[in-house]
N, C-alpha and C. Protein backbone atom coordinates (compact mmCIF):
# COMPACT_ATOMS: atom_id res chain seq x y z
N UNK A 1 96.67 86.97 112.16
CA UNK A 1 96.64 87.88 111.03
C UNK A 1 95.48 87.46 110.12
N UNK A 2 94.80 88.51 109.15
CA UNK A 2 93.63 88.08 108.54
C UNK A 2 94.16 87.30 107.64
N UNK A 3 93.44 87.13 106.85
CA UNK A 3 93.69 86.46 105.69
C UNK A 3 93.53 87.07 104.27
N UNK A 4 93.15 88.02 104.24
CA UNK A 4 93.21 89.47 103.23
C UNK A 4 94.16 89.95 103.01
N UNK A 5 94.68 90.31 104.52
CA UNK A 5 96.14 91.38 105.26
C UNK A 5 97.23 90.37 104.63
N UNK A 6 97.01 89.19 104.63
CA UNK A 6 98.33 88.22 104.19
C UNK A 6 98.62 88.33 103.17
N UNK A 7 97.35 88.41 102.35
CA UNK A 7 97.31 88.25 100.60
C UNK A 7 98.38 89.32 100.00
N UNK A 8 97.92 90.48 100.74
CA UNK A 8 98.34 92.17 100.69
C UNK A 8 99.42 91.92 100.79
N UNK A 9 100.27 91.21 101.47
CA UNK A 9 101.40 91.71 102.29
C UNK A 9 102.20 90.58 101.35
N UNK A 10 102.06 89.61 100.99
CA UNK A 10 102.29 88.52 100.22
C UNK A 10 102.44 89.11 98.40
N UNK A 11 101.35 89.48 98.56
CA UNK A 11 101.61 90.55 96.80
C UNK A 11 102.64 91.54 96.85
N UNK A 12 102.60 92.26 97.68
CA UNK A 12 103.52 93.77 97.91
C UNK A 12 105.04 92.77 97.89
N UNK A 13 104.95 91.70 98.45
CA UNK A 13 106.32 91.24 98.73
C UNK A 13 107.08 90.78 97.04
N UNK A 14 105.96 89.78 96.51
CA UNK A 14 106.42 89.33 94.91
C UNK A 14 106.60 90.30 94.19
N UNK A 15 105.58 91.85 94.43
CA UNK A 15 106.05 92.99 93.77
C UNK A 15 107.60 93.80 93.58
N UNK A 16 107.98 92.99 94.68
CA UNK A 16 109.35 93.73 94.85
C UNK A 16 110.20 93.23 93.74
N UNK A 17 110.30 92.28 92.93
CA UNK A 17 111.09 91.52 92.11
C UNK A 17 110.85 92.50 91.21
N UNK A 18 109.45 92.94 90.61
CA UNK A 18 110.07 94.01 89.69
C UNK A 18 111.19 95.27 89.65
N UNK A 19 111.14 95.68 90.61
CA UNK A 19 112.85 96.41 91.42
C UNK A 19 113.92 96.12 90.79
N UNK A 20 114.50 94.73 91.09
CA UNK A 20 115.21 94.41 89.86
C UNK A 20 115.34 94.23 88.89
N UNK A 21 114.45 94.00 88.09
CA UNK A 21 113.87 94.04 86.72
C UNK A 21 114.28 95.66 85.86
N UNK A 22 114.16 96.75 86.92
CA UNK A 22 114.21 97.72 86.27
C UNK A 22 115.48 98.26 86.97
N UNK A 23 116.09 97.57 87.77
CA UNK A 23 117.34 98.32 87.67
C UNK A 23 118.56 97.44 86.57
N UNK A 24 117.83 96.39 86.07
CA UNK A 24 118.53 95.76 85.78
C UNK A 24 118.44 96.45 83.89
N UNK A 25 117.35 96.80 83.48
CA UNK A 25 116.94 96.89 82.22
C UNK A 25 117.93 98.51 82.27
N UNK A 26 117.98 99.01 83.13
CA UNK A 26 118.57 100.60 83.17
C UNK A 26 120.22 100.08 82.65
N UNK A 27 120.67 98.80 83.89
CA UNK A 27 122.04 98.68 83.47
C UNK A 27 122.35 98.13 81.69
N UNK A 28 121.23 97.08 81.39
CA UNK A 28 121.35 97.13 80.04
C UNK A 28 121.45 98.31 78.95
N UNK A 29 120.67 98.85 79.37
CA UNK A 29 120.72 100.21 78.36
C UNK A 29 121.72 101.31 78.61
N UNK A 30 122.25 101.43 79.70
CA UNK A 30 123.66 102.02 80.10
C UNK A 30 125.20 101.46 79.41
N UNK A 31 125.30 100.19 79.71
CA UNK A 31 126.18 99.54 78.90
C UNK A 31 125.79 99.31 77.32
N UNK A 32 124.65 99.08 76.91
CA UNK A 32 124.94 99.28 75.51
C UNK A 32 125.05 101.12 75.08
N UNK A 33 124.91 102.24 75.78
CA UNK A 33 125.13 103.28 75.06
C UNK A 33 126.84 103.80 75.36
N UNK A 34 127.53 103.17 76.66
CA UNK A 34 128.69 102.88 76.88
C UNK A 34 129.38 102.45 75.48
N UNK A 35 129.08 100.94 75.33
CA UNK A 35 129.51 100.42 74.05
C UNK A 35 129.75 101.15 72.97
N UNK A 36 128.49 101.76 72.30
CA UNK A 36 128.32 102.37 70.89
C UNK A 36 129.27 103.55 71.20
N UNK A 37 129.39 104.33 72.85
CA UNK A 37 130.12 105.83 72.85
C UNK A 37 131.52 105.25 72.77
N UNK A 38 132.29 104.05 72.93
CA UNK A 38 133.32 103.96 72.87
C UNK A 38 133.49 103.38 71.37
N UNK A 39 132.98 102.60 70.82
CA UNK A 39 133.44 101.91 69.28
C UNK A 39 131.67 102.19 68.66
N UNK A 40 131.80 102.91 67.84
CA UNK A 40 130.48 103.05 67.13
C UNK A 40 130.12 102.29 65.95
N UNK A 41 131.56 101.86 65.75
CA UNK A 41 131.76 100.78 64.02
C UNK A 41 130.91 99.70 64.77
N UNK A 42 130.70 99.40 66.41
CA UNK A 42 130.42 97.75 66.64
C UNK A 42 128.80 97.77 67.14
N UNK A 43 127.94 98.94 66.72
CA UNK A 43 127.00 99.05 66.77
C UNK A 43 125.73 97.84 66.34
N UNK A 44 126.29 98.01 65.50
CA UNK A 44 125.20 96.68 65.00
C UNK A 44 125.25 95.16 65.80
N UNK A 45 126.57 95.27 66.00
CA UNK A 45 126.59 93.55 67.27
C UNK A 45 126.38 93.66 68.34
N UNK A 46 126.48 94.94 68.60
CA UNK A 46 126.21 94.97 69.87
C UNK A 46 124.57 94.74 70.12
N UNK A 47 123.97 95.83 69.37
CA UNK A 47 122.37 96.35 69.51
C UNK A 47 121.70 94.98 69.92
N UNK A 48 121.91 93.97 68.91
CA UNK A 48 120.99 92.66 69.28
C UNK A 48 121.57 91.69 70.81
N UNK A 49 122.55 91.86 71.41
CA UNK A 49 122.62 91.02 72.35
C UNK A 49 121.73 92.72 73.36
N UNK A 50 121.95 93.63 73.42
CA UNK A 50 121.00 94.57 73.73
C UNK A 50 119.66 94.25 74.18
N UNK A 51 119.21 94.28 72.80
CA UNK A 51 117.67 93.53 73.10
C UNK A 51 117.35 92.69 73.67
N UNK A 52 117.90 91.39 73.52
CA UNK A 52 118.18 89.99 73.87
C UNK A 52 117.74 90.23 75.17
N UNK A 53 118.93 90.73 76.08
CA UNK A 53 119.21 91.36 77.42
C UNK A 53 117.96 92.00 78.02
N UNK A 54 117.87 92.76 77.64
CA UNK A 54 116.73 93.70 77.77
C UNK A 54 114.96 92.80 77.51
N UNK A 55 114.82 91.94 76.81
CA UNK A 55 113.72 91.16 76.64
C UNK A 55 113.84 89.92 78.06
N UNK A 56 114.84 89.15 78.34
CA UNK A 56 114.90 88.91 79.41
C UNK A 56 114.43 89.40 80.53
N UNK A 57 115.24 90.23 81.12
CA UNK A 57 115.47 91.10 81.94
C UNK A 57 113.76 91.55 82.69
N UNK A 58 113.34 92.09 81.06
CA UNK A 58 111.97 92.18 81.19
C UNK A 58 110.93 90.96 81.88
N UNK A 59 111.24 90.00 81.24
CA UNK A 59 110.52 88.92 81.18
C UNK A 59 110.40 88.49 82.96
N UNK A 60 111.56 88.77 83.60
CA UNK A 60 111.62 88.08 85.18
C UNK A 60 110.31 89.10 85.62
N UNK A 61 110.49 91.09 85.20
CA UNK A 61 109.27 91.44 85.81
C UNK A 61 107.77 91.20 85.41
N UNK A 62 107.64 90.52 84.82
CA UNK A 62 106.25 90.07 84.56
C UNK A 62 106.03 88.73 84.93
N UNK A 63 107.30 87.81 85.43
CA UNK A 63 107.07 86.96 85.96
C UNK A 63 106.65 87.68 87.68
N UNK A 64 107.43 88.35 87.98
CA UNK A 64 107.33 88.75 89.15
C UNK A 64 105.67 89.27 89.56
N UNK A 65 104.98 90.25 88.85
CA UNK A 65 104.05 90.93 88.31
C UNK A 65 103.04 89.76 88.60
N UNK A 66 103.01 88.52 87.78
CA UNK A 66 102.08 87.81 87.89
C UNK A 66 101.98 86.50 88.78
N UNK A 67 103.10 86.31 89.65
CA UNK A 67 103.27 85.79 90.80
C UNK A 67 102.07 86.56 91.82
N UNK A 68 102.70 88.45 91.80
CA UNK A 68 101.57 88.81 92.72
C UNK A 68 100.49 89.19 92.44
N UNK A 69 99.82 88.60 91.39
CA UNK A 69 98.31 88.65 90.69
C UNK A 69 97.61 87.56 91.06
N UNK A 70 98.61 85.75 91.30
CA UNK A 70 98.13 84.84 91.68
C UNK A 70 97.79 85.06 93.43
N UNK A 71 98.76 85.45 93.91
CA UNK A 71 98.79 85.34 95.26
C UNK A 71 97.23 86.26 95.31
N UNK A 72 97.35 88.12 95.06
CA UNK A 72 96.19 88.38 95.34
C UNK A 72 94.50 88.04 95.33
N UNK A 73 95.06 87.45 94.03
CA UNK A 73 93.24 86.99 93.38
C UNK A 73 92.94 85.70 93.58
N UNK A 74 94.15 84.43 93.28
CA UNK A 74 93.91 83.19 93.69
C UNK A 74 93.70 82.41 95.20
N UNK A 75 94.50 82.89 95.56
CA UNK A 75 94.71 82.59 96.78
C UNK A 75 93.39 82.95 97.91
């Protein structure tokens, strides 16, 4: 196999982690509008573990993201 074709195939692969990243940020934001539709008084405690969640969540796809930026360009 080349050694280009690997890089390619090696990036496309770390790319996949963002996948979860965004199904995961969907379930955050599903369960907090869950939350607020069932008790709306608990809005405010809820919202910040929300974010919290959601800033995480985020954070794995840009780890993921720049895993396959090293592989393509460094490597």
């Amino acid at each position: 196999m080349e050694t280009e074709a690997a890089k390619l195939i090696g990036g496309g692969l770390a790319a996949i982690g963002m996948i979860g990243a965004g199904v995961g940020v969907g379930n955050v934001w599903a369960q907090l509008i869950s939350a607020v539709g069932r008790n709306p008084a608990a809005k405010n405690s809820v919202e910040l573990y929300a974010w919290i969640g959601f800033a995480v969540t985020e954070a794995i796809a840009l780890y993921a993201l720049v895993v396959a930026f090293i592989i393509l360009f460094v490597f």
